[in-house]
Structure formats: C-alpha cells, structure tokens
C-alpha atoms as a PDB file:
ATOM      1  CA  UNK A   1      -8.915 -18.064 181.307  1.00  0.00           C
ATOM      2  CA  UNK A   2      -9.647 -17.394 177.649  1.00  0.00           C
ATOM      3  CA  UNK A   3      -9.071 -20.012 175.237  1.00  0.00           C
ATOM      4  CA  UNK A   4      -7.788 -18.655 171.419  1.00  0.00           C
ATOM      5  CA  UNK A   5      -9.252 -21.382 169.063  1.00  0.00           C
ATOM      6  CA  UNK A   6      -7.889 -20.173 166.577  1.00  0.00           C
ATOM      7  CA  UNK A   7      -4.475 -20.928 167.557  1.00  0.00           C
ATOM      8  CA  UNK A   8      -3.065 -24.468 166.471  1.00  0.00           C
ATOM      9  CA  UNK A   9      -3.056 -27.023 169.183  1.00  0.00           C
ATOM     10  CA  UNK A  10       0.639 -28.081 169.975  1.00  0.00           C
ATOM     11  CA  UNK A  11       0.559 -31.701 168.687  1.00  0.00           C
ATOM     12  CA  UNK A  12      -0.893 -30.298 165.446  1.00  0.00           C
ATOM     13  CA  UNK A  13       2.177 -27.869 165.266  1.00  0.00           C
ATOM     14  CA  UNK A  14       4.931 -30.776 165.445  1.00  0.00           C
ATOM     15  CA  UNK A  15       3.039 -33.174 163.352  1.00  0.00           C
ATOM     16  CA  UNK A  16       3.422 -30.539 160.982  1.00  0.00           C
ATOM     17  CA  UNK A  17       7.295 -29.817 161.369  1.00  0.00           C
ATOM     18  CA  UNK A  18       7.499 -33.195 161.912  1.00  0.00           C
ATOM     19  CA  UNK A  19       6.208 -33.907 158.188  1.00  0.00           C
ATOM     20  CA  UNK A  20       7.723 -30.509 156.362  1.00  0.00           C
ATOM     21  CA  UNK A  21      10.795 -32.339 157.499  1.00  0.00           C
ATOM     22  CA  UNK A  22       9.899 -35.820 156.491  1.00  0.00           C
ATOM     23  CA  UNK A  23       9.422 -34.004 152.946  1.00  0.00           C
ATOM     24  CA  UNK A  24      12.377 -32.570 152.678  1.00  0.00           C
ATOM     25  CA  UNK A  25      14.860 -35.547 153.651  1.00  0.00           C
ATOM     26  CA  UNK A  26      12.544 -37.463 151.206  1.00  0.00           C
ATOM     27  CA  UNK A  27      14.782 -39.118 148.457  1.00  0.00           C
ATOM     28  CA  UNK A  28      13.355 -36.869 145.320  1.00  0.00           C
ATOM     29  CA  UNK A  29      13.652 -38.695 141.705  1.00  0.00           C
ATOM     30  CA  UNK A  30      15.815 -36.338 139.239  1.00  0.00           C
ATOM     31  CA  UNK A  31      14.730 -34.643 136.232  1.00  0.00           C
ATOM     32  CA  UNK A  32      16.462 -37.615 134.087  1.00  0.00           C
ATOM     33  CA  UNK A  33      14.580 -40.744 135.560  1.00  0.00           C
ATOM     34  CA  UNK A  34      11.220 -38.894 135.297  1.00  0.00           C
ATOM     35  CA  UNK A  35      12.218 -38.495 131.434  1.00  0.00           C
ATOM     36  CA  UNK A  36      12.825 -41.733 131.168  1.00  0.00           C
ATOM     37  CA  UNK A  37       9.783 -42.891 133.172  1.00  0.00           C
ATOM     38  CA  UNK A  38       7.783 -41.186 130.343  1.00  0.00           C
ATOM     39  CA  UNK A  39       9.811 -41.867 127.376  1.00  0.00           C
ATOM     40  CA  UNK A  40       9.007 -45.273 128.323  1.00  0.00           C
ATOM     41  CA  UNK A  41       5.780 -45.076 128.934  1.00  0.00           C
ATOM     42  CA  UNK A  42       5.092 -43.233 125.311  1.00  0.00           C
ATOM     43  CA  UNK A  43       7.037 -46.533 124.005  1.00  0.00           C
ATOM     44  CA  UNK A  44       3.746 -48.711 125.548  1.00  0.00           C
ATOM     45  CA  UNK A  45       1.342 -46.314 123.971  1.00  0.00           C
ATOM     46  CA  UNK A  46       2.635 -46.538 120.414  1.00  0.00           C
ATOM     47  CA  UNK A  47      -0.779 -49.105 119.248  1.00  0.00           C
ATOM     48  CA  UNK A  48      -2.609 -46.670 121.178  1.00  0.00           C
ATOM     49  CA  UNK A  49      -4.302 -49.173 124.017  1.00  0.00           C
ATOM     50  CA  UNK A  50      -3.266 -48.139 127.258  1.00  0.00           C
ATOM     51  CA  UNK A  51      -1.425 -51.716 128.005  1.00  0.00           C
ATOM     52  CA  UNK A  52       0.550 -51.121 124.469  1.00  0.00           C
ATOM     53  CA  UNK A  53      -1.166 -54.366 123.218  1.00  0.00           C
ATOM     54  CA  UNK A  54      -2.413 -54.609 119.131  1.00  0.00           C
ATOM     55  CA  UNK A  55      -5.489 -56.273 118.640  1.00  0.00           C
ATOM     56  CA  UNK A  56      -6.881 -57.410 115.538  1.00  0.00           C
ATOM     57  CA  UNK A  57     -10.731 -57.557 116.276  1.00  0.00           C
ATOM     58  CA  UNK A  58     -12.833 -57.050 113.395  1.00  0.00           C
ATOM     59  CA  UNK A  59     -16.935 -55.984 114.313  1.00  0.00           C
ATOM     60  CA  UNK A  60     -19.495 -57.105 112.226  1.00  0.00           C
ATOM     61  CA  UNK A  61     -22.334 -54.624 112.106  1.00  0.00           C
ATOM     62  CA  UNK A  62     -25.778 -55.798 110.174  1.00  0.00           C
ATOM     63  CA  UNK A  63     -27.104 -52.610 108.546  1.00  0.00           C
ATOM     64  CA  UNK A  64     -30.879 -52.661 108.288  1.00  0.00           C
ATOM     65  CA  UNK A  65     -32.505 -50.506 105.741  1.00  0.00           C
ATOM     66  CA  UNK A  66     -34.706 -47.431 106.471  1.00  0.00           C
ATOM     67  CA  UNK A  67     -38.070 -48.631 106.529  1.00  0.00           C
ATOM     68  CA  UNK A  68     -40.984 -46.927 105.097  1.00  0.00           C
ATOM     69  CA  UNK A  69     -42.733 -45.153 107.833  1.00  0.00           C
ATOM     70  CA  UNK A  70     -39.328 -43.684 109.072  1.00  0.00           C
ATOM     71  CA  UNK A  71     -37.704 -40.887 107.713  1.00  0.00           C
ATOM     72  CA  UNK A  72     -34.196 -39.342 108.621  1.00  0.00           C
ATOM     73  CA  UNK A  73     -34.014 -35.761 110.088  1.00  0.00           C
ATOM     74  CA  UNK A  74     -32.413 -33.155 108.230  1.00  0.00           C
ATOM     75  CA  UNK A  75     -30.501 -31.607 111.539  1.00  0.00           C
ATOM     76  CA  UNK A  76     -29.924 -34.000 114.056  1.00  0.00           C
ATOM     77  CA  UNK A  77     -29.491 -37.295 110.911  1.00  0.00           C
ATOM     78  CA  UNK A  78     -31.423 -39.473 113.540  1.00  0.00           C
ATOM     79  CA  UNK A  79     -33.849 -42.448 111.866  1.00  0.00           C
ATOM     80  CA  UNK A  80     -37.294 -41.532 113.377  1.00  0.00           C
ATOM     81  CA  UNK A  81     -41.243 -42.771 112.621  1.00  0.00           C
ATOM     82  CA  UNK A  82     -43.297 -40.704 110.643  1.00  0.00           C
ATOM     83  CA  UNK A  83     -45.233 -39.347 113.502  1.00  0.00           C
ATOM     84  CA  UNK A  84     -42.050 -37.309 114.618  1.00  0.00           C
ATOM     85  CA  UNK A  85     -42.436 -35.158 111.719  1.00  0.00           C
ATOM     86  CA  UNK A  86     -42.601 -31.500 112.854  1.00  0.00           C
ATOM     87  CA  UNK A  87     -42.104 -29.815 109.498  1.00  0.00           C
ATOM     88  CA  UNK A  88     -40.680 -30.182 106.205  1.00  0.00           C
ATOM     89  CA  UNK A  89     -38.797 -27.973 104.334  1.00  0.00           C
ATOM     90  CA  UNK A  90     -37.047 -27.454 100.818  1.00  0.00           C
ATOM     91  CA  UNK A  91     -37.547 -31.362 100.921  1.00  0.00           C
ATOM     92  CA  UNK A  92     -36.038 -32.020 103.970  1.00  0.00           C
ATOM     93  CA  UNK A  93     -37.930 -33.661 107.085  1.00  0.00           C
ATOM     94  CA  UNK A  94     -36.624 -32.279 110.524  1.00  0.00           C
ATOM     95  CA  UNK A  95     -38.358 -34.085 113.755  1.00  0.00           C
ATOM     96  CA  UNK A  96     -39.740 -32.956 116.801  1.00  0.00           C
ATOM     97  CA  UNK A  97     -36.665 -32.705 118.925  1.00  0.00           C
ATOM     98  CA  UNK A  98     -34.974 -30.562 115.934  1.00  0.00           C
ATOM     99  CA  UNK A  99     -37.997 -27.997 115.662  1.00  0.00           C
ATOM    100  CA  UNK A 100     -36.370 -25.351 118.350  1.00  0.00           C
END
C-alpha cells in the first residue's frame, strides 16, 4: 500500500480545527480598551524612561586637553598620535583610517 506523506496525519488535522476554533471563541479585547491600553501607556512615557520615572542625575565628565603629540583628524574628529598622520591638507591633518 502506498503511503502519501504529504497528506496531514489525522491528529494533526483536529489539533488544528481544534485550535482555529479555540481562536475564534477566544474573548477578543475591542477597539476601545486597546486605545486606552495605549493612551495609558503614552501617559508613562511622558519623562521619556520606559518606567515613566524623572531622574535628576547629573555626570561629571573631566575633559583632558589635547596633548602635544596628538592631533585631531579633519574627517572622522577622532584625537589620534602623531604617527597616524597620513596626510595633511589645506592645514588640516586626516589619519590613517580617514585616507580611503
């Protein structure tokens, strides 16, 4: 007897009507609580942290000068040593990376 594999075995066939069902008795939520779901949730995101919290935080950053065997690259405005010069030109250094 030849055996169609292709053909969906028969418990596979009423899990499936069994679940297309399932779907459809499934209690849907209207168009006007998913509104509100969202209107709410844009209320929580009004500081603009996810848990609608405000926080004061102030970062202290110490700036250290550019030293004098660096230079700063004309394209990519990266702080490198003088030995990653490629070229300069019009007065402006570009680095290795940036000569293309």
């Amino acid at each position: 007897m030849a055996t169609d594999y292709d053909e969906l075995r028969t418990d596979v066939k009423e899990s499936q009507n069994d679940s297309l069902e399932a779907l459809k008795s499934a209690n849907a939520p209207d168009a006007r609580s998913v509104v509100r779901e969202l209107d709410e949730a844009e209320d929580m995101d009004t500081f603009g942290i996810p848990g609608g919290e405000f926080v004061a935080e102030e970062l202290i950053v110490q700036v250290i000068p550019q030293a004098d065997d660096e230079f700063t690259c004309y394209s990519c405005f990266l702080v490198r040593h003088r030995s990653q010069i490629a070229f300069e030109k019009d007065g402006h250094a570009y680095c290795t990376d940036c000569e293309g």
